[in-house]
Structure formats: structure tokens, C-alpha cells
Protein backbone atom coordinates (compact mmCIF):
# COMPACT_ATOMS: atom_id res chain seq x y z
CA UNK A 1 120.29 176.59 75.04
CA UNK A 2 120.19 173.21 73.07
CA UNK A 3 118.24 171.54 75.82
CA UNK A 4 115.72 174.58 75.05
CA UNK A 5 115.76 174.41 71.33
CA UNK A 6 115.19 170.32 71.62
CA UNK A 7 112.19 170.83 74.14
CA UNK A 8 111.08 173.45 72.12
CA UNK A 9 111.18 171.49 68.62
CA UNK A 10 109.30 168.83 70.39
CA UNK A 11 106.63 171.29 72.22
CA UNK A 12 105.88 172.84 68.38
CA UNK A 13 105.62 168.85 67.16
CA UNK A 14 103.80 168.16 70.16
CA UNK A 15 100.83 171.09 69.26
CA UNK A 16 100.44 170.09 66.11
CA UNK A 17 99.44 166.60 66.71
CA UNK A 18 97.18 167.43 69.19
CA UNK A 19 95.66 170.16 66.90
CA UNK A 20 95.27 167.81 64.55
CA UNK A 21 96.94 170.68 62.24
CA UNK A 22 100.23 169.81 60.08
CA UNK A 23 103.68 171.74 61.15
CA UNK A 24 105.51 173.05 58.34
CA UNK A 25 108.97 172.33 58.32
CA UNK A 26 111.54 174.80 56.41
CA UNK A 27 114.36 175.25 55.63
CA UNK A 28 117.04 172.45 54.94
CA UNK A 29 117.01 169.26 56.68
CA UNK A 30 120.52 167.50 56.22
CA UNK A 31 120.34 163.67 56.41
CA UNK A 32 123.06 160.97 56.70
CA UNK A 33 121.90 157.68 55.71
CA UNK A 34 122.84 154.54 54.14
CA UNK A 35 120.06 154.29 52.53
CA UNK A 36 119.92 153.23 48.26
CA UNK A 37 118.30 156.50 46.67
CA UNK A 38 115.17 154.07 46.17
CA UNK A 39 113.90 154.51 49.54
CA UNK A 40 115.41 157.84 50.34
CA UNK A 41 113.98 159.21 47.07
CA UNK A 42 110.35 157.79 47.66
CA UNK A 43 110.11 159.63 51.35
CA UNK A 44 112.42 162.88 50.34
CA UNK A 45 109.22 163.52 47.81
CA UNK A 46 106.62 163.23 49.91
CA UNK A 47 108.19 165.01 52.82
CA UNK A 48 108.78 167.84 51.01
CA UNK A 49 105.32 167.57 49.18
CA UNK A 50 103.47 167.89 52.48
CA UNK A 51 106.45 170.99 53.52
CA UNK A 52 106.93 173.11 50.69
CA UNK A 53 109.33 175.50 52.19
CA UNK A 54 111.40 172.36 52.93
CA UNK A 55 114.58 170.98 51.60
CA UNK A 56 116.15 167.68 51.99
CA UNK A 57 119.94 166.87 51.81
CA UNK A 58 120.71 163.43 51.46
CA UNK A 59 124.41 162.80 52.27
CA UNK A 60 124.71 159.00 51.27
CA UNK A 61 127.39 156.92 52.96
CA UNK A 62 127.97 153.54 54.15
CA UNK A 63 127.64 152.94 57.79
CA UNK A 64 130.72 153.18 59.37
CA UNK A 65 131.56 155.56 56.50
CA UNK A 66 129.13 157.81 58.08
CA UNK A 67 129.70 157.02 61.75
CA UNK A 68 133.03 158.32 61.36
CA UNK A 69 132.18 161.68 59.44
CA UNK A 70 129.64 162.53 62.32
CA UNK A 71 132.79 161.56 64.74
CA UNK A 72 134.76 164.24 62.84
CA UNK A 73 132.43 166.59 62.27
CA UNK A 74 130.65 166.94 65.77
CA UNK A 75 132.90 170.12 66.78
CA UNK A 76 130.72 171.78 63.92
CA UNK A 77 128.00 169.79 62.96
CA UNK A 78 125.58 170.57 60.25
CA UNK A 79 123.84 167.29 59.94
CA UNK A 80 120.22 166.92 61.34
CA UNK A 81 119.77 163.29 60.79
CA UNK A 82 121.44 159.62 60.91
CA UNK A 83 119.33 157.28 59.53
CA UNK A 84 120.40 153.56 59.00
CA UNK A 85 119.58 149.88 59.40
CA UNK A 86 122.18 148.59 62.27
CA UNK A 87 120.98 149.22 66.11
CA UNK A 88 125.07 148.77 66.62
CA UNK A 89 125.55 151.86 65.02
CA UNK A 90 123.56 154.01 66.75
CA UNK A 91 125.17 152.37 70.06
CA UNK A 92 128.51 153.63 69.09
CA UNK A 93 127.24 157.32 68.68
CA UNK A 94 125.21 156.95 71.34
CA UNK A 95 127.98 156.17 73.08
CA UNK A 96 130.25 159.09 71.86
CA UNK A 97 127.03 161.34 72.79
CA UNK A 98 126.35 162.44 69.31
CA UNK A 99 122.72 161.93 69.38
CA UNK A 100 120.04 164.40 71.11
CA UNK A 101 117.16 162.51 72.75
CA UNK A 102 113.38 162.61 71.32
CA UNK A 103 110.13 160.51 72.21
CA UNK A 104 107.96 160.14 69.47
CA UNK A 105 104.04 161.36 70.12
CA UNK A 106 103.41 158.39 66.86
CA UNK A 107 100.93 156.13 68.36
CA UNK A 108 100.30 152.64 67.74
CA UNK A 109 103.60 151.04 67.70
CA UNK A 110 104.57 148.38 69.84
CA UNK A 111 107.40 148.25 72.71
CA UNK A 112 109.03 145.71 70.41
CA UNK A 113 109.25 143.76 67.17
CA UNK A 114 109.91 140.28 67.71
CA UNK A 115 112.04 140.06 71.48
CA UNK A 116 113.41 142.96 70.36
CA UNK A 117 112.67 146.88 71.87
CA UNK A 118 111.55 149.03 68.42
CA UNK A 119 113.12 151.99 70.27
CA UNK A 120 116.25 152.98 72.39
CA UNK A 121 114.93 152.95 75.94
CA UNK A 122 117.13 156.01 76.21
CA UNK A 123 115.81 157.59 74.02
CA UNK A 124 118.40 158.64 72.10
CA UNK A 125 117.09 156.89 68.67
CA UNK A 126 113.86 154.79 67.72
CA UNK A 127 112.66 152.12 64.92
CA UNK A 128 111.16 153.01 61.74
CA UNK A 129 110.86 149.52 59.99
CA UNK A 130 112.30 145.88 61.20
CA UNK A 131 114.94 144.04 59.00
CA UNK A 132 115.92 140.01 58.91
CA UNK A 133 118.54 138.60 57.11
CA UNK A 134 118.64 136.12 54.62
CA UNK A 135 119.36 134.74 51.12
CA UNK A 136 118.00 135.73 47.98
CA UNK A 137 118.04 133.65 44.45
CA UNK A 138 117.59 134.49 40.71
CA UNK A 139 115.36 131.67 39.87
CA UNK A 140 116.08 131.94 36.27
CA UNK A 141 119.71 131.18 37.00
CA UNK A 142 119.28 128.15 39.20
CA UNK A 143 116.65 126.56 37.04
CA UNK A 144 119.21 126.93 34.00
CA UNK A 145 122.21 125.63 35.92
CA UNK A 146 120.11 123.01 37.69
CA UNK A 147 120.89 124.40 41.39
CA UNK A 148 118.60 123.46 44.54
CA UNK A 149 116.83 125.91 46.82
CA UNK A 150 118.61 126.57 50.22
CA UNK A 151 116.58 127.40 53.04
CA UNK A 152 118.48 127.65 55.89
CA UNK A 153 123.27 128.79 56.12
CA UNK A 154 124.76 125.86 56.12
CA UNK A 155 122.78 124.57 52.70
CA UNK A 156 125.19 127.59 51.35
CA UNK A 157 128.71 124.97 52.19
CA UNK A 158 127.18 122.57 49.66
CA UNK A 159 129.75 121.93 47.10
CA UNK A 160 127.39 122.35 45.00
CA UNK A 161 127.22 126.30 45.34
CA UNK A 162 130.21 126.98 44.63
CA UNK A 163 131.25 130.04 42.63
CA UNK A 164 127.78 130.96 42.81
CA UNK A 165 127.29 133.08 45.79
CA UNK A 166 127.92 136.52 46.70
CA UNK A 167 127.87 138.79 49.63
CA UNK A 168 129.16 142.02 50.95
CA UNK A 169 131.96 142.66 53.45
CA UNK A 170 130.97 144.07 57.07
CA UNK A 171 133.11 146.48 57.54
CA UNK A 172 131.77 147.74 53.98
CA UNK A 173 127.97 147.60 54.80
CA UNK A 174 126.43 148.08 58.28
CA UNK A 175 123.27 145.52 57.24
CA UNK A 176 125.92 142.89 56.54
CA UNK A 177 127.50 143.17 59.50
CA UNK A 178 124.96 142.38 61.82
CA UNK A 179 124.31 139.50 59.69
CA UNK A 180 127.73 138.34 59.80
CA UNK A 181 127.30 138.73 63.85
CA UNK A 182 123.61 137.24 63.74
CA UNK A 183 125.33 134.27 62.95
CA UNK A 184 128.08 134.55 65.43
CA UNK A 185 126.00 134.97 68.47
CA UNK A 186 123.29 132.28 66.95
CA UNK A 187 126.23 129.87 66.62
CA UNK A 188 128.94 130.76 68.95
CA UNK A 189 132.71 132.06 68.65
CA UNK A 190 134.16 129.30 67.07
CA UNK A 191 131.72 127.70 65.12
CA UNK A 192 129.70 130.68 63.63
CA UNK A 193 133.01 132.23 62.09
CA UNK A 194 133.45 128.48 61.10
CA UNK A 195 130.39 128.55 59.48
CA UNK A 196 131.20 131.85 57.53
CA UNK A 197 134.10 130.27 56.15
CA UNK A 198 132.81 127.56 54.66
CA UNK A 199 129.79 129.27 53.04
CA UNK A 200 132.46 131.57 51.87
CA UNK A 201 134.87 129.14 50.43
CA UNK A 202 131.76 129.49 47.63
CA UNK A 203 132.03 132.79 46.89
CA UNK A 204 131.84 134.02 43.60
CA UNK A 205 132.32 137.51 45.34
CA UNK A 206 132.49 140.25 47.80
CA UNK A 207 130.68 143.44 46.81
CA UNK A 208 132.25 146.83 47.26
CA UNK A 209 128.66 147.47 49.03
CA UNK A 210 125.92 145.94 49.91
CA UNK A 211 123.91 147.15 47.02
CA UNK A 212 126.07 145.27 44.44
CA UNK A 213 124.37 141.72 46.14
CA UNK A 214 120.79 142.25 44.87
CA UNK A 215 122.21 143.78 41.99
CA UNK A 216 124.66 140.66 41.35
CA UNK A 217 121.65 138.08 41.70
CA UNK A 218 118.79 140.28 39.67
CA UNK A 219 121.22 140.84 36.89
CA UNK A 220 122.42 137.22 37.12
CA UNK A 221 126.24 137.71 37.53
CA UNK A 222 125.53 134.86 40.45
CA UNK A 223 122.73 133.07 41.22
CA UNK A 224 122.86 133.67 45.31
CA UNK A 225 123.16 136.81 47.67
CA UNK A 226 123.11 137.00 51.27
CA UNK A 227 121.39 139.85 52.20
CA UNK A 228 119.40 142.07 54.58
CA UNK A 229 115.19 141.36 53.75
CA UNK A 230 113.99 144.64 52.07
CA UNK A 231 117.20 143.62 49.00
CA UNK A 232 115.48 140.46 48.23
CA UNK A 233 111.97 141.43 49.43
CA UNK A 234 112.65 145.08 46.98
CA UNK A 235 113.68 143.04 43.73
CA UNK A 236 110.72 140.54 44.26
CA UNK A 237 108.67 143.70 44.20
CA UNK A 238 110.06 145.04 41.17
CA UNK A 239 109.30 142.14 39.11
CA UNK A 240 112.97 140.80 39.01
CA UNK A 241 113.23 136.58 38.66
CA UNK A 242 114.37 136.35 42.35
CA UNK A 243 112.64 134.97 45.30
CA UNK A 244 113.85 135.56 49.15
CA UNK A 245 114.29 133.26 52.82
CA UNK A 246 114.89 133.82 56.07
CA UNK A 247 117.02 131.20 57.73
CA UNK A 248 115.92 129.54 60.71
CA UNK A 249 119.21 131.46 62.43
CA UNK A 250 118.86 134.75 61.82
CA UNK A 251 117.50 137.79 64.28
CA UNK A 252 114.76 140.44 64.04
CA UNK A 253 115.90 144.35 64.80
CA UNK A 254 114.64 147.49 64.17
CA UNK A 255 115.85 149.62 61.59
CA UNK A 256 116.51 153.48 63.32
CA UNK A 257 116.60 157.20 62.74
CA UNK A 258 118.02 159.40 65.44
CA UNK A 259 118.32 163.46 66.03
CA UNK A 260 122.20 164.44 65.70
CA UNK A 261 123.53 166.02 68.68
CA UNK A 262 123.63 169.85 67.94
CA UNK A 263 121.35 169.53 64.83
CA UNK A 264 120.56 172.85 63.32
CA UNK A 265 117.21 172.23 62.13
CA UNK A 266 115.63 170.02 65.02
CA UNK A 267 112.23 171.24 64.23
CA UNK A 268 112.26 169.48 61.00
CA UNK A 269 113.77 166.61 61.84
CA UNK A 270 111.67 165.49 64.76
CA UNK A 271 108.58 166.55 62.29
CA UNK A 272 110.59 163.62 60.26
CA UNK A 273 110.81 161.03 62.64
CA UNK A 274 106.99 161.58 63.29
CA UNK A 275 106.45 161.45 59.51
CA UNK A 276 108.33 157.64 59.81
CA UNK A 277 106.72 156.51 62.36
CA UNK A 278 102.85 158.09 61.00
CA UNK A 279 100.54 155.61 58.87
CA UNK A 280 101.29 157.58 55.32
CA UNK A 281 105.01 157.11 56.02
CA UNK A 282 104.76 153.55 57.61
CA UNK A 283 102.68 152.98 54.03
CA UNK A 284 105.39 154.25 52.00
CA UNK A 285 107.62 151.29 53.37
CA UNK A 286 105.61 148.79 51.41
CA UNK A 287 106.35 150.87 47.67
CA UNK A 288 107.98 147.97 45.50
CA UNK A 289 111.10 149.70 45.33
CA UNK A 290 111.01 149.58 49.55
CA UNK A 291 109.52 146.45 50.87
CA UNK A 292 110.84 146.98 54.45
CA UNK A 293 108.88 145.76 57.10
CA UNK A 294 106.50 148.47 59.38
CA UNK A 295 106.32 148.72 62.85
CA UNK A 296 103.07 149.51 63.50
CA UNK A 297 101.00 146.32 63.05
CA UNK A 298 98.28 148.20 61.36
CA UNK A 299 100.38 148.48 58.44
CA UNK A 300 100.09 144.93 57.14
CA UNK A 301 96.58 145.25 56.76
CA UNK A 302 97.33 147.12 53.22
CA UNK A 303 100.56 144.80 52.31
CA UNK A 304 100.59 142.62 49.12
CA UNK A 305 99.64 139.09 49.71
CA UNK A 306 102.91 136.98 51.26
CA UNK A 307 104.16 139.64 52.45
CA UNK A 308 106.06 138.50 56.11
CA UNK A 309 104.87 139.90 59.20
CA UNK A 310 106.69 139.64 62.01
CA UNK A 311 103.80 140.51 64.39
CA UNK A 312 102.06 137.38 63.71
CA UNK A 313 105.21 135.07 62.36
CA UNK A 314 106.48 134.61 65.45
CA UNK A 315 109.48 132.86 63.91
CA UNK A 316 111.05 135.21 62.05
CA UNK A 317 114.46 135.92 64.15
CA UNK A 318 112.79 133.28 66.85
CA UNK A 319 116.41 131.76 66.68
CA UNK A 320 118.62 134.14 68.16
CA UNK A 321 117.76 136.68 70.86
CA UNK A 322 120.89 139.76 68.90
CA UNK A 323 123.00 141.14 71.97
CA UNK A 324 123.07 144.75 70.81
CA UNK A 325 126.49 145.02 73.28
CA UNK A 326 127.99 142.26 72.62
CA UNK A 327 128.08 143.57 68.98
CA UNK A 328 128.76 146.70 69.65
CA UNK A 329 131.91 145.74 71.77
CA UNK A 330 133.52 143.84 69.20
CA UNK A 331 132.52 146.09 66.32
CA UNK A 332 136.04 147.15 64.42
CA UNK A 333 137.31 143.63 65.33
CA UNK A 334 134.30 141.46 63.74
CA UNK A 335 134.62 143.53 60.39
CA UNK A 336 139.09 143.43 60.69
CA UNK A 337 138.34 139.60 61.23
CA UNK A 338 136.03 139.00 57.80
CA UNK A 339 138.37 141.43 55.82
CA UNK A 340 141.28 139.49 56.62
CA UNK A 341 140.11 135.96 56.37
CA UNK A 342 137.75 136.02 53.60
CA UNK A 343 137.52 139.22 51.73
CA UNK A 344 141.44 139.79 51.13
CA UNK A 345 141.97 136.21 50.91
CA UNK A 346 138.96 135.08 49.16
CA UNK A 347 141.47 133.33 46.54
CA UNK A 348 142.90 131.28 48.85
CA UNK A 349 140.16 130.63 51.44
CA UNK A 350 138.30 129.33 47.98
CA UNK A 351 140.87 127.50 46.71
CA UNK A 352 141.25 125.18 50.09
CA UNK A 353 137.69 124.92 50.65
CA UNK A 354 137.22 123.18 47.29
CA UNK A 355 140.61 120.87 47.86
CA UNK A 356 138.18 119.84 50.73
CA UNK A 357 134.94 119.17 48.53
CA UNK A 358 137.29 117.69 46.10
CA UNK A 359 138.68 114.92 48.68
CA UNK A 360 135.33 114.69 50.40
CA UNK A 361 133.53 113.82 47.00
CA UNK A 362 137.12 111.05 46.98
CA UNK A 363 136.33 109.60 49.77
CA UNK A 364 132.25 109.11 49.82
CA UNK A 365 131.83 105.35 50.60
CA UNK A 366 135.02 104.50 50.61
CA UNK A 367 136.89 103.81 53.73
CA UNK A 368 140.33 104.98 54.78
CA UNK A 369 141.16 106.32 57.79
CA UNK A 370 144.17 107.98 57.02
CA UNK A 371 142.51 109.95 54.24
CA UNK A 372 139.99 110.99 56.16
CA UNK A 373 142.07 112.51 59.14
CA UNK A 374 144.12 114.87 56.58
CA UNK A 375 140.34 115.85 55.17
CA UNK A 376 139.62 116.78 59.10
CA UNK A 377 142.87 118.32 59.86
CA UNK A 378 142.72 120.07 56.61
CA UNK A 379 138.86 121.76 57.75
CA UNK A 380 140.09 122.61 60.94
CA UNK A 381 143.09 124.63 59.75
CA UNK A 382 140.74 126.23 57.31
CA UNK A 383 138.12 127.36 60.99
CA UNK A 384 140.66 127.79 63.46
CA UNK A 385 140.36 131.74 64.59
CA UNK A 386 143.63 133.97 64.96
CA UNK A 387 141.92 135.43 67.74
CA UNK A 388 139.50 133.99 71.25
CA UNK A 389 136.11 135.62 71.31
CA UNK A 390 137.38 136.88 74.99
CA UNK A 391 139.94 139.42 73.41
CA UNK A 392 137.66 139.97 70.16
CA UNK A 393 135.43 141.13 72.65
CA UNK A 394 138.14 143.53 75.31
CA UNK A 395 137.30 147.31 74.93
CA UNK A 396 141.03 148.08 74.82
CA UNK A 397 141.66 145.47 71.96
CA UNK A 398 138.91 146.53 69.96
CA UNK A 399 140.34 150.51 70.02
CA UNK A 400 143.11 149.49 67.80
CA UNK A 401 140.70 148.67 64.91
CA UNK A 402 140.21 152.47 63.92
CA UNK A 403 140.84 152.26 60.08
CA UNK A 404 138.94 150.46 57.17
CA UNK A 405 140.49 149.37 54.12
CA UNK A 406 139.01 149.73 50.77
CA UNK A 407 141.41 147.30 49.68
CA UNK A 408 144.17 144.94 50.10
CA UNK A 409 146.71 146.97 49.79
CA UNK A 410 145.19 150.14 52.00
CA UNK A 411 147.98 151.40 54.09
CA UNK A 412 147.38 151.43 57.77
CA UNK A 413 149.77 151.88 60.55
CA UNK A 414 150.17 150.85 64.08
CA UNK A 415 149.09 148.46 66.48
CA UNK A 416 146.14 147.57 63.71
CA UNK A 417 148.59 146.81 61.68
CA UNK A 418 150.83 145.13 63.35
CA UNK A 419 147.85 142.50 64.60
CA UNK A 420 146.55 142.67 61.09
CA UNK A 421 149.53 141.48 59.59
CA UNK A 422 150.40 138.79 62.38
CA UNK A 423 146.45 137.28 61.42
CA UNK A 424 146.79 137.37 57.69
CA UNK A 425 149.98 135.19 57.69
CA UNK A 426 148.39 132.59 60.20
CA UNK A 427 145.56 132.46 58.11
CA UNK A 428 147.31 132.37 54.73
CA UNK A 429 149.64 129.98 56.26
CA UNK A 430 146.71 127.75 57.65
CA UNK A 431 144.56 127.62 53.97
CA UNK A 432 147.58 127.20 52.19
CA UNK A 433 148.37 124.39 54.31
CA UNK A 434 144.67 123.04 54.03
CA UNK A 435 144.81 122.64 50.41
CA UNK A 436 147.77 120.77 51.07
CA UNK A 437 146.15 118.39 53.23
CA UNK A 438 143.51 117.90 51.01
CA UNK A 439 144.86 117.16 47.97
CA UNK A 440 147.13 114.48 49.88
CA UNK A 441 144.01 113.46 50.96
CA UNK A 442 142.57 112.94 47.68
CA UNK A 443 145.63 111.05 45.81
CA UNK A 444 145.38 108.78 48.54
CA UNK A 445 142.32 107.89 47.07
């Protein structure tokens, strides 16, 4: 019977494009999304506009936050839609079969955006937009405080920045999570977590979502977020004093809606998906308050001037070719990892990593060997992983990770957090040491 009703949804859909005549949706069409009201707002009105008899329900949660109530919901499900940035995502309810499959009739839209494929080639969800990641900047604040530009990560582990940059935490924010991984698989294991580290070691802070980076650097409160595009692209739009980058390593992907399994209205929601993908919704992606980037190439022809397109800059995400398994595989570990070595111990990761500017600003032109070990010893303690990628990476290992903290002090139970605990005391144990080194380091000199 649901095979039916999904063939039959798409045969209605199917009629009305070809008839050239619009299909009125009804009812209520229930939508999980991570989405800020901004966007969701903008496409809510005009959805309904065009389907009077038509109700949207926007249930607004974070990624993983609504991964897991479509998980517990599925016996009786009463969502139509999940609609998010990260591709990872929809892999991991693809892979618990919560999503029905649909082919969109849009035309125009390419098999991919940048190396990557705009849609699931199972079908099970498709691209509405394409998202980079980057760094954003309140000019007004740099120009007062006399801070350069950065263009490209590791400008971010410039003493220089620190206490001036913010970010959100993966496990809190699906965007930031496959930029924390971009990074990862653009680096490798070892040296892209190193590389997190280090830019984090200048935190100012970690967001409680991923909203509260734009809204940190327009307002001021710091002068730097990392962030998906549309945040920086968005506040640019608005008029804020910001401006936005794309580092050299950082990946292209498709931002995705898909058709939950058993979704009581799948009429209207495949009529959705074709209003995404059609020219007035791929339009509605440039509104200032949007600024996400279309996937049909036709779009750009009505963008504002600067706007990036990755159709014909061919180097936006040129860097890293994203492994959508790989990713997915390691999912609850990558997001455990950051929570334990940088957003609950942000105080002390911070607090070693400018011992280490400290003695390296010591020891600039002079020369002393001895110094300089402790200064190397002390950075390696500071990068060294409580985990290989191998395990990070082991289906059974990365089952254990099945609860997010909020905070700190979040109780969880188990083998989580039994391995949990064993990483936090390496790594307090290793920055603590660190700063240690460091400051030997530096009354050496």
C-alpha cells in the first residue's frame, strides 16, 4: 500500500508538470529541518501562497537532534519531510531505511555540483542548493583591533587570532561537522585533527549552535567565525560589516531534502521537492536573508554581482574530493572526539596553545636547542589523538557513541562513557603537561 501511495503521489506530480497545470497540495505538510526560520520562513510563504489549502509545520531541530527523533518516531511517524545541509545525515537514515525514494521530473539540473553527485543515486534524497565552508569576518572589528585577513585554516593558528575566533561544535550542528571532517579527509587523521587544535587553541568560543557563529561575528562579540557559506554569504546580504572565504581546503556538497519513510502527506511533499528544485524556488535561494548556492546553473544568471558560482569556479571545494562513507562511518566518534578535546576542554586546550605562542614568540632568532625541543614536545602532546583513525573509523566502535551531551557535565553511561572518560584524562593530562613544557621552555629563554 505505501509503494502505491508513493507511485501514486508521484503519478499526480508527474500530470501536472506535463499539463503544464499547478497541483494543489492540502492539508498539512510536517517538515523537520535544521534550517534558521530565515530560509524556512521565506519558502513556507510562498509554498503555501501558490497552495492555499496547505499548511506547513516546521519542526526545527539540529541535525542529529532530528536524526534521532525520526529514529524514535518511525514506528508512528507523522513527519513528511527531512530537510538539512549534511549528505552524512541523510546516509545514516538512509541507512536505517527511513526515507521513501522519489526522482524529481525538475529539469535542468546537473548530475553534480563540483565532483560531487547533486542527488542520491538511490534515490532516496536529492540536492536543493550546494554549501562550502569557510570563514567569515566583521570588518569593523578587525580594522579597529588592527587584525589581518586570513584566507586559507592554518592563517586561523596565528597567535595573533587569539581569543578572537569562534565556531560551533559538530556534534551540535550538522554543517559544522562536515566542516570539521572536510578538513580531516583534506588533511589526514593525524594532522587535520592537529590542525583543529591549534586553530582552536584561539577560540574565543564554541556556540551552543551553529547560528550563534554569524551571530557572534555580525554583532561583534568576536571578530572570526568558521562557518558553512550561506552564514557569511546571508549576513553580507543583509548589510552586516562582514565579508566571507572559502579556504583552498574545503569541499563542495549538496545541501538535501528527502521524503520520510511512511510520510502521511506524500503528495505534498514531493509537490515540495519539485517546488526546490523549480526556477521560482531555486530564485528564492538568492533572497538576502538565504544566499545559498542553486543547483541549476540557470540560476546565477539573476544573482547579485560576486556572487560564487560553483559551475564556473571550478575551485571552490577543488581541494578535497568529501568521502560521504568515510564520514558517515565515523559519525558519533568525530563529534565525541571535538567535544572532548576542544569543546569541554576549551580552557585548557587554550591555555597550552598560548604557553606555546608565548615560548615560540621567546625563542624567534634566538638559538637554543634545548628550548626548542620542550616547544616541540610540548605541540605534539597538545596533537597527539586518544584514538587511530582505523578504530575511529570500525562500525562496532562507532555504535558506542549513541548519546550527545549538551554539556560537560551530561550524564552518560556505558561503554561511551567509559572510553569518554579514559580520552578526557589523556587529553587533560597531555595539555596540562604542554603548558608545562612550554613555559619551561620560555624561562629558559
Amino acid at each position: 500500500m505505501k509503494k502505491f501511495m508513493t507511485l501514486g503521489a508521484a503519478a499526480v506530480i508527474a500530470m501536472s508538470v506535463a499539463s503544464g497545470t499547478a497541483f494543489a497540495a492540502d492539508g498539512t505538510l510536517t517538515v523537520v529541518t535544521s534550517f534558521p526560520k530565515d530560509l524556512t520562513s521565506v519558502f513556507k510563504s510562498a509554498f503555501e501562497k501558490k497552495n492555499p489549502g496547505l499548511t506547513i509545520e516546521v519542526l526545527n531541530k539540529k541535525t542529529s537532534a532530528g536524526i534521532k527523533y525520526l529514529q524514535e518516531t518511525s514506528a508512528n511517524n507523522t513527519s513528511d519531510l527531512f530537510w538539512a545541509s549534511a549528505p552524512d545525515a541523510f546516509e545514516v537514515l538512509k541507512g536505517d531505511s527511513l526515507l521513501a525514494k522519489y526522482t524529481p521530473m525538475a529539469k535542468g539540473i546537473p548530475d553534480k555540483v563540483g565532483a560531487f553527485p547533486i542527488n542520491d543515486p538511490d534515490g532516496y534524497y536529492m540536492g536543493f542548493a550546494a554549501s562550502g565552508y569557510g570563514i567569515m569576518w566583521n570588518t569593523r572589528y578587525t580594522a579597529a583591533k588592527k587584525l589581518p585577513v586570513p584566507k586559507n585554516w592554518a592563517d586561523l593558528k596565528d597567535p595573533v587570532y587569539h581569543g578572537h575566533v569562534g565556531m560551533s561544535a559538530p556534534s551540535r550542528s550538522g554543517t559544522t561537522h562536515l566542516t570539521v571532517e572536510t578538513v580531516i579527509q583534506g588533511m589526514g587523521w593525524d594532522a587535520g585533527w592537529a590542525e583543529w587544535k591549534e586553530i582552536a587553541g584561539n577560540f574565543k568560543t564554541v556556540t551552543e549552535r551553529s547560528f550563534g557563529v554569524p551571530d557572534g561575528v555580525n554583532s561583534g562579540q568576536f571578530g572570526y567565525g568558521i562557518v558553512i557559506d550561506f552564514f557569511g554569504l546571508s549576513s553580507v546580504g543583509s548589510g552586516f560589516p562582514v565579508d566571507f572565504v572559502y579556504p583552498e581546503v574545503t569541499t563542495l556538497v549538496p545541501a538535501n531534502i528527502g521524503i520520510v519513510k511512511g510520510a502521511p502527506n506524500q503528495a505534498a511533499a514531493a509537490e515540495f521537492i519539485e517546488f526546490l528544485l523549480s526556477p521560482e524556488g531555486q530564485e528564492l535561494l538568492l533572497n538576502p536573508k538565504i544566499r545559498r548556492l542553486p543547483v541549476n546553473p540557470n540560476t546565477y544568471a539573476n544573482a547579485p554581482a560576486g556572487f560564487p558560482n560553483p559551475f564556473k569556479d571550478k575551485s571552490i571545494g577543488a581541494a578535497v574530493k568529501f568521502d560521504l562513507d568515510l564520514s558517515k562511518n565515523r559519525y558519533n566518534v568525530v563529534n565525541s572526539l571535538f567535544d572532548v578535546m576542544i569543546t569541554y576542554r576549551m580552557k585548557d586546550l587554550t591555555a597550552a596553545t598560548k604557553a606555546i605562542q608565548d615560548a615560540d614568540a621567546a625563542i624567534k632568532g634566538k638559538s637554543n636547542p634545548a628550548a626548542a625541543k620542550l616547544i616541540a614536545e610540548a605541540r605534539a602532546l597538545v596533537a597527539k589523538m586518544p584514538v587511530s583513525e582505523a578504530t575511529a573509523g570500525a562500525k562496532e566502535f562507532n555504535a558506542i557513541f549513541k548519546k550527545k551531551r549538551k554539556k560537560a557535565t551530561d550524564v552518560i553511561e556505558g561503554r561511551q562513557a567509559e572510553v569518554e572518560q579514559e580520552w578526557d584524562t589523556q587529553v587533560k593530562a597531555n595539555y596540562a603537561k604542554a603548558k608545562e613544557l612550554a613555559e619551561q621552555a620560555k624561562n629558559m629563554l
